[in-house]
PDB file of N, CA and C in Angstrom:
ATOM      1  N   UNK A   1      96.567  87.229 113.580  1.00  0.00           N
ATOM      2  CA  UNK A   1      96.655  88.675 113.563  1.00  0.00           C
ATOM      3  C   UNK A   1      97.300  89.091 112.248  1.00  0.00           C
ATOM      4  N   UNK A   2      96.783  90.238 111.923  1.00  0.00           N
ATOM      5  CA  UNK A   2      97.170  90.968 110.620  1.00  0.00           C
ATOM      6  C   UNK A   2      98.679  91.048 110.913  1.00  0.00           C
ATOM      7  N   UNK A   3      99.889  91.372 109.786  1.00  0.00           N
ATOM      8  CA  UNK A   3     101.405  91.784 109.500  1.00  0.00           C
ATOM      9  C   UNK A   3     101.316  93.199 109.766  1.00  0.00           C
ATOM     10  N   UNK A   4     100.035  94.205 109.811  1.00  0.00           N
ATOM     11  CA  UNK A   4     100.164  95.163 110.183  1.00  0.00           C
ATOM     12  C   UNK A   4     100.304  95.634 111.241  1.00  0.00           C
ATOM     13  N   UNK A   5     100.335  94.776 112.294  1.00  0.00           N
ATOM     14  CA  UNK A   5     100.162  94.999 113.854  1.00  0.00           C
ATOM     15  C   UNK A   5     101.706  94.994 114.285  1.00  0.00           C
ATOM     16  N   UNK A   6     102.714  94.074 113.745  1.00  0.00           N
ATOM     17  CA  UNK A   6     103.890  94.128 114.089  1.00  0.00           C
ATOM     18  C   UNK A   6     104.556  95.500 113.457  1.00  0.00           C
ATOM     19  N   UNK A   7     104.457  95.859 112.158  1.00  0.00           N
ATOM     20  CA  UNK A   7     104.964  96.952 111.083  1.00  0.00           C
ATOM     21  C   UNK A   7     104.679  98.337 111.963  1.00  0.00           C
ATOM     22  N   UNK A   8     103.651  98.032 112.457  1.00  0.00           N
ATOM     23  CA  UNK A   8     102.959  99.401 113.829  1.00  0.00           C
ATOM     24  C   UNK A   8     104.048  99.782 115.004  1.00  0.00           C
ATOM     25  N   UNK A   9     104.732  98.519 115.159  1.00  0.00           N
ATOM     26  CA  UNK A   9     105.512  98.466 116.776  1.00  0.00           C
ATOM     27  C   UNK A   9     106.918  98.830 116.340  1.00  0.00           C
ATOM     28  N   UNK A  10     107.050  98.122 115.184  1.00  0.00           N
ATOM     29  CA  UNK A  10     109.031  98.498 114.806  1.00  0.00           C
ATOM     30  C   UNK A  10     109.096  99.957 115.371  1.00  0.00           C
ATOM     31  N   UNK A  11     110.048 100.221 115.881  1.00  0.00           N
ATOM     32  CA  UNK A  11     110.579 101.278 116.298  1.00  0.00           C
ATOM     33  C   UNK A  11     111.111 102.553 115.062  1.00  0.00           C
ATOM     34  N   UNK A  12     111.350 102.150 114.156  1.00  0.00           N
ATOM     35  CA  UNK A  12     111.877 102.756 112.991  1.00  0.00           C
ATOM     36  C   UNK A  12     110.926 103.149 112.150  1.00  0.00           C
ATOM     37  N   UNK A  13     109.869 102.033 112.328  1.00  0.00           N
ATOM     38  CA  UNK A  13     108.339 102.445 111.696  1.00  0.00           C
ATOM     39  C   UNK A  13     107.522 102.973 112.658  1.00  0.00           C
ATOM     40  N   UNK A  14     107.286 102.941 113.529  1.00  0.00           N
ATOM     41  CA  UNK A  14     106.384 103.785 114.001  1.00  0.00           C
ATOM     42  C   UNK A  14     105.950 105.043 113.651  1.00  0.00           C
ATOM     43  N   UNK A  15     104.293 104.920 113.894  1.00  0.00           N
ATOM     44  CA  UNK A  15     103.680 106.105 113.132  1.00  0.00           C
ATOM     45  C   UNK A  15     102.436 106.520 114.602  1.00  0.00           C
ATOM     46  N   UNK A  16     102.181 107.482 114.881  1.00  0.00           N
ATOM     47  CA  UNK A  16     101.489 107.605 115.828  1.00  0.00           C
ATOM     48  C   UNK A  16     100.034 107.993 114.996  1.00  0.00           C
ATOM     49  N   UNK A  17      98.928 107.090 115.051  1.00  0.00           N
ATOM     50  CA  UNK A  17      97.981 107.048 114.497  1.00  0.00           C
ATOM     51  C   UNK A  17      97.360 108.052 114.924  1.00  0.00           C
ATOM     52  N   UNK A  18      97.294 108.415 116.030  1.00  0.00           N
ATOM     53  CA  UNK A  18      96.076 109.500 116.434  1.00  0.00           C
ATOM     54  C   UNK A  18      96.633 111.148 115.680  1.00  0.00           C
ATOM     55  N   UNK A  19      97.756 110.851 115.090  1.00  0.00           N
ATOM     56  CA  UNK A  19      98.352 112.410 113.847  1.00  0.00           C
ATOM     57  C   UNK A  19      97.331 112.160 112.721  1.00  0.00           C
ATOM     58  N   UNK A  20      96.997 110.663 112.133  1.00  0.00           N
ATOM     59  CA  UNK A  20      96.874 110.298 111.221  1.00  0.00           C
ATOM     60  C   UNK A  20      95.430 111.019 110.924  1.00  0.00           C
ATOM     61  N   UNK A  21      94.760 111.778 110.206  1.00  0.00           N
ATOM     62  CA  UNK A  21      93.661 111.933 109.778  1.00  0.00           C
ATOM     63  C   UNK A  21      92.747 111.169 109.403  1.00  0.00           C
ATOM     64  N   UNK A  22      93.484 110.779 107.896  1.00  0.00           N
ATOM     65  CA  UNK A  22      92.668 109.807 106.848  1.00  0.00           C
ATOM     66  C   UNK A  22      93.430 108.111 106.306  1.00  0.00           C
ATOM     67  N   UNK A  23      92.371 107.429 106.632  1.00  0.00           N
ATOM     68  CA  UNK A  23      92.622 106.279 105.723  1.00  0.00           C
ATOM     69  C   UNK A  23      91.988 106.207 104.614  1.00  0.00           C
ATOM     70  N   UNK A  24      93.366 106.330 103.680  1.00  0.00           N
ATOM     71  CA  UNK A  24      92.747 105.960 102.101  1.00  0.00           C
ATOM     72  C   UNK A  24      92.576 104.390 101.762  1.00  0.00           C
ATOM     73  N   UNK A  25      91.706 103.762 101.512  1.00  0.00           N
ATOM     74  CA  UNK A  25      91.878 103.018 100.889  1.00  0.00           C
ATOM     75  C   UNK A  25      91.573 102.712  99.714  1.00  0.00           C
ATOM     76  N   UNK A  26      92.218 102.658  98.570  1.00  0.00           N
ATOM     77  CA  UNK A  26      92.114 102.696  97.171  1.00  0.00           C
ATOM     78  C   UNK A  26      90.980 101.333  96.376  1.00  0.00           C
ATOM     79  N   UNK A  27      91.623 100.193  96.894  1.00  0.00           N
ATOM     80  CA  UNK A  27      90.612  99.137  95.953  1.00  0.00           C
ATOM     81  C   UNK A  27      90.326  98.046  97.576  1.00  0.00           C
ATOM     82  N   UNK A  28      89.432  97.082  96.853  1.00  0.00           N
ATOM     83  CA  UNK A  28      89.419  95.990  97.793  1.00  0.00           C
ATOM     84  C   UNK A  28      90.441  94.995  97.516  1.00  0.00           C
ATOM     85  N   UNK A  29      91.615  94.636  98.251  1.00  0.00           N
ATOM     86  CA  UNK A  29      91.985  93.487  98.208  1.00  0.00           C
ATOM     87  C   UNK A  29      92.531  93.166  99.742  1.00  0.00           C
ATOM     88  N   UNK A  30      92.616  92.630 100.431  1.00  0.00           N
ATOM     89  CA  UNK A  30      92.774  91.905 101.733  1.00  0.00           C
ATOM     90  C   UNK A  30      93.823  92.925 102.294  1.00  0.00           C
ATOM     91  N   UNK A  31      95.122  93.109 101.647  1.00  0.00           N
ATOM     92  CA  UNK A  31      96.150  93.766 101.955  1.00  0.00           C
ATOM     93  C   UNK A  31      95.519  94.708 102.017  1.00  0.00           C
ATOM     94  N   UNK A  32      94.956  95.393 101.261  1.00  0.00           N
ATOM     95  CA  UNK A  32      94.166  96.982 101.370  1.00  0.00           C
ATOM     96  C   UNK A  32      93.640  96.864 102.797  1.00  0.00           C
ATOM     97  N   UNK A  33      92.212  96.585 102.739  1.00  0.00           N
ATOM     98  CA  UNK A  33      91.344  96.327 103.250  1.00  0.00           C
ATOM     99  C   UNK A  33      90.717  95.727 105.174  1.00  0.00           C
ATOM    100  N   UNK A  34      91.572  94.778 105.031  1.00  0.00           N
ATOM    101  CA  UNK A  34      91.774  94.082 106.037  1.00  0.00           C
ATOM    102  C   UNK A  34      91.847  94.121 107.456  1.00  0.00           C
ATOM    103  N   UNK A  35      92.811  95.095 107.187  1.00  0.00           N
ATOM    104  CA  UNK A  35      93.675  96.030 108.397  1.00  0.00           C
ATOM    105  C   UNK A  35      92.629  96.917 108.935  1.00  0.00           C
ATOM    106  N   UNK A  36      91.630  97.634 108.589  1.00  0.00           N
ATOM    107  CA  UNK A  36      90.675  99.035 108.917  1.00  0.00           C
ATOM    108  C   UNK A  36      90.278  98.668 110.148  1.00  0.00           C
ATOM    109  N   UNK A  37      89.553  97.218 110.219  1.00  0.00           N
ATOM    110  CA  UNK A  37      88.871  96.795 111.741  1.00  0.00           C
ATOM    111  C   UNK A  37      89.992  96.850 112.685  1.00  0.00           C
ATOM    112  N   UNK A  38      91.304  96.786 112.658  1.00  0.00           N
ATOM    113  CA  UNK A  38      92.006  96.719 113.282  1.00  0.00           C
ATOM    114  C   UNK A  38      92.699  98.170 113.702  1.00  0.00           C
ATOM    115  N   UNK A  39      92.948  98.763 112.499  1.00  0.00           N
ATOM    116  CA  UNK A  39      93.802 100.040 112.904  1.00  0.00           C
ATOM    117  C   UNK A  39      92.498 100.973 113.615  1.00  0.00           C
ATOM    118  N   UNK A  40      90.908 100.661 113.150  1.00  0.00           N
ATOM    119  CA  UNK A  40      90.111 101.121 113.826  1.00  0.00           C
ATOM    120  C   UNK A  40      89.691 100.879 115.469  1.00  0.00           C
ATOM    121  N   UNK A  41      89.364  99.835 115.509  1.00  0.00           N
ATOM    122  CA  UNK A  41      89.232  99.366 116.793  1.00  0.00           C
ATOM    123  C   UNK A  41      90.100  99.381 117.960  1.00  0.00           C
ATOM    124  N   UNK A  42      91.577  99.103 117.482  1.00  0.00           N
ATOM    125  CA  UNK A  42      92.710  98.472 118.256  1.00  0.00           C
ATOM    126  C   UNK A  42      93.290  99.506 118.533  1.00  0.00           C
ATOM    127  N   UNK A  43      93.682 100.749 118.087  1.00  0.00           N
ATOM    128  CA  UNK A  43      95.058 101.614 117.656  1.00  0.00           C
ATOM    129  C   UNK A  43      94.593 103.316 118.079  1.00  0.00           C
ATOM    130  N   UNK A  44      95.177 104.331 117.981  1.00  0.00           N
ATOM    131  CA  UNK A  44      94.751 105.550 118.745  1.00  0.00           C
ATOM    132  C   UNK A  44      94.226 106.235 117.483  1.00  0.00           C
ATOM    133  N   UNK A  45      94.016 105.113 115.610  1.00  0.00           N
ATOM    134  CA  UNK A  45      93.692 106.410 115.260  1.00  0.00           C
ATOM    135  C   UNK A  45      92.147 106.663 114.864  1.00  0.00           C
ATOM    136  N   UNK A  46      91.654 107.816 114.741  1.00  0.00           N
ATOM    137  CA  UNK A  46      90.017 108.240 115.072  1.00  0.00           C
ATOM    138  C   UNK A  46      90.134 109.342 113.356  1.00  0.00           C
ATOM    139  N   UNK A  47      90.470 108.752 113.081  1.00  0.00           N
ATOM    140  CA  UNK A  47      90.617 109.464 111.519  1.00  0.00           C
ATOM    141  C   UNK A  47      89.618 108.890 110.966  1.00  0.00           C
ATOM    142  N   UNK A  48      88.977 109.717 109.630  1.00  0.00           N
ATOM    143  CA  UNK A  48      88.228 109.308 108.695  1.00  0.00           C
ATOM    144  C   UNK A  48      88.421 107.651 108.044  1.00  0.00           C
ATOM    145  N   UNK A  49      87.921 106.898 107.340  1.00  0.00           N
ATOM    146  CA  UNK A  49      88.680 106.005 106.180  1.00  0.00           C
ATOM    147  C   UNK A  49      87.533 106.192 104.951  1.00  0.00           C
ATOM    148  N   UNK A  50      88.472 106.345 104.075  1.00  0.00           N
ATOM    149  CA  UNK A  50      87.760 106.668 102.995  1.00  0.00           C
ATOM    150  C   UNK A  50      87.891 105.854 101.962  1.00  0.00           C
ATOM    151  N   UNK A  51      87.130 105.709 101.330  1.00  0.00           N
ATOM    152  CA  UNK A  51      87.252 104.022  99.957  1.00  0.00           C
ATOM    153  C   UNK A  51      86.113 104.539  99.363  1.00  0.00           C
ATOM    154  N   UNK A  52      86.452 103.884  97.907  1.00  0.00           N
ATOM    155  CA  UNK A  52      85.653 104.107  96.591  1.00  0.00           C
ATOM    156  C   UNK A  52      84.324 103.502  97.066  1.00  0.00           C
ATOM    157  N   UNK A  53      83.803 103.763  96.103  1.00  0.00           N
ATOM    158  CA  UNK A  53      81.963 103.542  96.540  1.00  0.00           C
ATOM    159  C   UNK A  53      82.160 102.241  96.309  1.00  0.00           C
ATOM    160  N   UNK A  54      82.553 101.651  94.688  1.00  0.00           N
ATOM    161  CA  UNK A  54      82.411 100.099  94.981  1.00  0.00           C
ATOM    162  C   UNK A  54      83.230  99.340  95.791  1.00  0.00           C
ATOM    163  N   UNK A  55      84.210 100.357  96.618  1.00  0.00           N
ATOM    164  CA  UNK A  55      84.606  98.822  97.510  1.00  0.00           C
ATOM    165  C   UNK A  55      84.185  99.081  99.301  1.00  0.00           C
ATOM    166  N   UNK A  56      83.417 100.452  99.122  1.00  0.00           N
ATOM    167  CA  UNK A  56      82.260 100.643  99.983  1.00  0.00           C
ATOM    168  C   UNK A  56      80.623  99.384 100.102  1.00  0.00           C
ATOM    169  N   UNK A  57      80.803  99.091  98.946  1.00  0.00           N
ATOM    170  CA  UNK A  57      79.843  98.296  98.859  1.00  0.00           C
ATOM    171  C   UNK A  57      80.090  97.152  99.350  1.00  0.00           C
ATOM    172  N   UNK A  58      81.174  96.507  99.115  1.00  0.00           N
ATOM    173  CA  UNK A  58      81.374  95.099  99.362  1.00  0.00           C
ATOM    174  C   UNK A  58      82.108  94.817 100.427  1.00  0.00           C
ATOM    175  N   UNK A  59      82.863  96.161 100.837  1.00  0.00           N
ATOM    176  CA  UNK A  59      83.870  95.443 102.249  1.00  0.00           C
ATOM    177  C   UNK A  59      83.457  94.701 103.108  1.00  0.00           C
ATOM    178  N   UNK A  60      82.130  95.505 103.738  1.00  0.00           N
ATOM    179  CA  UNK A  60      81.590  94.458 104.915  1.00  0.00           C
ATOM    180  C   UNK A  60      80.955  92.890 104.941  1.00  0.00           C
ATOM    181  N   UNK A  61      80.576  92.648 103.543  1.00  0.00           N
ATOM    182  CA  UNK A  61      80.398  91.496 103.007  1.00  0.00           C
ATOM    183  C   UNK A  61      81.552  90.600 102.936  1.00  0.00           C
ATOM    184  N   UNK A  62      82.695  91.182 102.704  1.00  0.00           N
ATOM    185  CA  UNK A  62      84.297  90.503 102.134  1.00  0.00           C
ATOM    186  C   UNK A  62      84.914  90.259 103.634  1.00  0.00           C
ATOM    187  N   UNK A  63      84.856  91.470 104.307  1.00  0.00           N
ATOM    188  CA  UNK A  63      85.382  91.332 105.413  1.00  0.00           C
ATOM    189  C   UNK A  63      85.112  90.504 106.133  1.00  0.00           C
ATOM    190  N   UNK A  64      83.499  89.912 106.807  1.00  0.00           N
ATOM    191  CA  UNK A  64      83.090  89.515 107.604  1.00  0.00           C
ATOM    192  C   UNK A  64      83.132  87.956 106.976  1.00  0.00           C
ATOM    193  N   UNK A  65      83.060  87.374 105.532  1.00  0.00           N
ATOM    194  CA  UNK A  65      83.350  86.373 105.511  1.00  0.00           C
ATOM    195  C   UNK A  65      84.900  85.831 105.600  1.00  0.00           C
ATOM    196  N   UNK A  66      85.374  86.908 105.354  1.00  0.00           N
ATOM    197  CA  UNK A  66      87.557  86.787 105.439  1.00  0.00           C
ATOM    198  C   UNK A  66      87.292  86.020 106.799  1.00  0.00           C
ATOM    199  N   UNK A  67      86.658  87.104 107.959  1.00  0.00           N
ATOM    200  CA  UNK A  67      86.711  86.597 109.146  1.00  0.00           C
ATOM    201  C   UNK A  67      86.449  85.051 109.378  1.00  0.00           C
ATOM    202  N   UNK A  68      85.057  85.174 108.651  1.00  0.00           N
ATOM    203  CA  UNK A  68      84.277  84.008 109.145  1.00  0.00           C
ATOM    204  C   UNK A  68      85.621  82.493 108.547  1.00  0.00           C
ATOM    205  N   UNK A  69      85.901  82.612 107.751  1.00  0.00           N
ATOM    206  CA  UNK A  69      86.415  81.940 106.976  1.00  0.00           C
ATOM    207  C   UNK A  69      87.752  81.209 108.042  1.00  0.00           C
ATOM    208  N   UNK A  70      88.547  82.388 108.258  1.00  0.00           N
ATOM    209  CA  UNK A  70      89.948  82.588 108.860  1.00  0.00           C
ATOM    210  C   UNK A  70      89.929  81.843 110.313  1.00  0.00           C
ATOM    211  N   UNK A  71      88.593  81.816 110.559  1.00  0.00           N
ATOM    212  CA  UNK A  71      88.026  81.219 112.433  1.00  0.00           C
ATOM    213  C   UNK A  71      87.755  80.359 112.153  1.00  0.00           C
ATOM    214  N   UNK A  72      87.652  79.580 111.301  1.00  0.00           N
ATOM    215  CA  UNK A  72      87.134  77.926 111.254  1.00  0.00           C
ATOM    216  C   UNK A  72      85.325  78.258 110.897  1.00  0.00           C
ATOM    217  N   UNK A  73      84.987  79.501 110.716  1.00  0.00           N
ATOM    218  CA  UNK A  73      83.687  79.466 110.328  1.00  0.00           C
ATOM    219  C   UNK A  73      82.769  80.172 111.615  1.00  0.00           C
ATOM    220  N   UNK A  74      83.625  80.517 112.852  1.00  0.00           N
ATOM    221  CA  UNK A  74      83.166  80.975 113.888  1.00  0.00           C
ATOM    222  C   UNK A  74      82.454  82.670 113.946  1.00  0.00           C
ATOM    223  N   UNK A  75      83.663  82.989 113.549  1.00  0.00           N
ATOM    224  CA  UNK A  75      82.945  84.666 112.997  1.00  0.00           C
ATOM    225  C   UNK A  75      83.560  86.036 114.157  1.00  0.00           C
ATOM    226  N   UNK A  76      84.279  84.938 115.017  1.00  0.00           N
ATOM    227  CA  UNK A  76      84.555  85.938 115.804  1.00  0.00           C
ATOM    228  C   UNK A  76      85.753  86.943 115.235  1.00  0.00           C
ATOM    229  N   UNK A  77      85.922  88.350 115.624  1.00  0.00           N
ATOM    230  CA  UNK A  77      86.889  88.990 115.405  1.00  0.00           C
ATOM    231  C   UNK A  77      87.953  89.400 115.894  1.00  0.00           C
ATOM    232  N   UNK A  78      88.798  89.112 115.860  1.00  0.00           N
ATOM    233  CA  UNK A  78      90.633  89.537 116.317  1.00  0.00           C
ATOM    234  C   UNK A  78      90.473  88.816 117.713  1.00  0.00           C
ATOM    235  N   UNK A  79      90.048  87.275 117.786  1.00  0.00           N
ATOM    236  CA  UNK A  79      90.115  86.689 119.245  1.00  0.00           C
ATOM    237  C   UNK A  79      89.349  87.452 120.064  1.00  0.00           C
ATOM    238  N   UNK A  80      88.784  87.797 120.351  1.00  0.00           N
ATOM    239  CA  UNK A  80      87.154  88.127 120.907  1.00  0.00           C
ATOM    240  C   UNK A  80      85.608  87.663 120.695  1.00  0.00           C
TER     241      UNK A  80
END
């Protein structure tokens, strides 16, 4: 599991996603990036995410091999 999932729960950090509008994400790098399937899927927030065209282009390519990679080559996502 992503470091973002714990940073979500701290009590001091907590952010209630479903306030959240927009996800910016600026460039592709893992830390950027990574997290979207998760804060998307997993979390209350239903906000936009927004990213540059070129790293529109490549996330789902980057992402899905991060995955594939991270599973032993399996492909599944976040243990499902």
């Amino acid at each position: 599991m992503l470091a973002l999932q714990p940073l979500l729960t701290r009590p001091a950090l907590q952010v209630d996603l479903a306030e959240v509008d927009v996800m910016l994400v600026t460039h592709f790098h893992l830390d950027h990036c990574a997290a979207v399937p998760y804060v998307t899927g997993h979390t209350s927030f239903r906000g936009r995410v927004l990213m540059t065209h070129p790293t529109k282009a490549i996330v789902h390519t980057l992402l899905r091999d991060f995955v594939k990679v991270s599973r032993g080559g399996t492909g599944a996502v976040w243990g499902r």
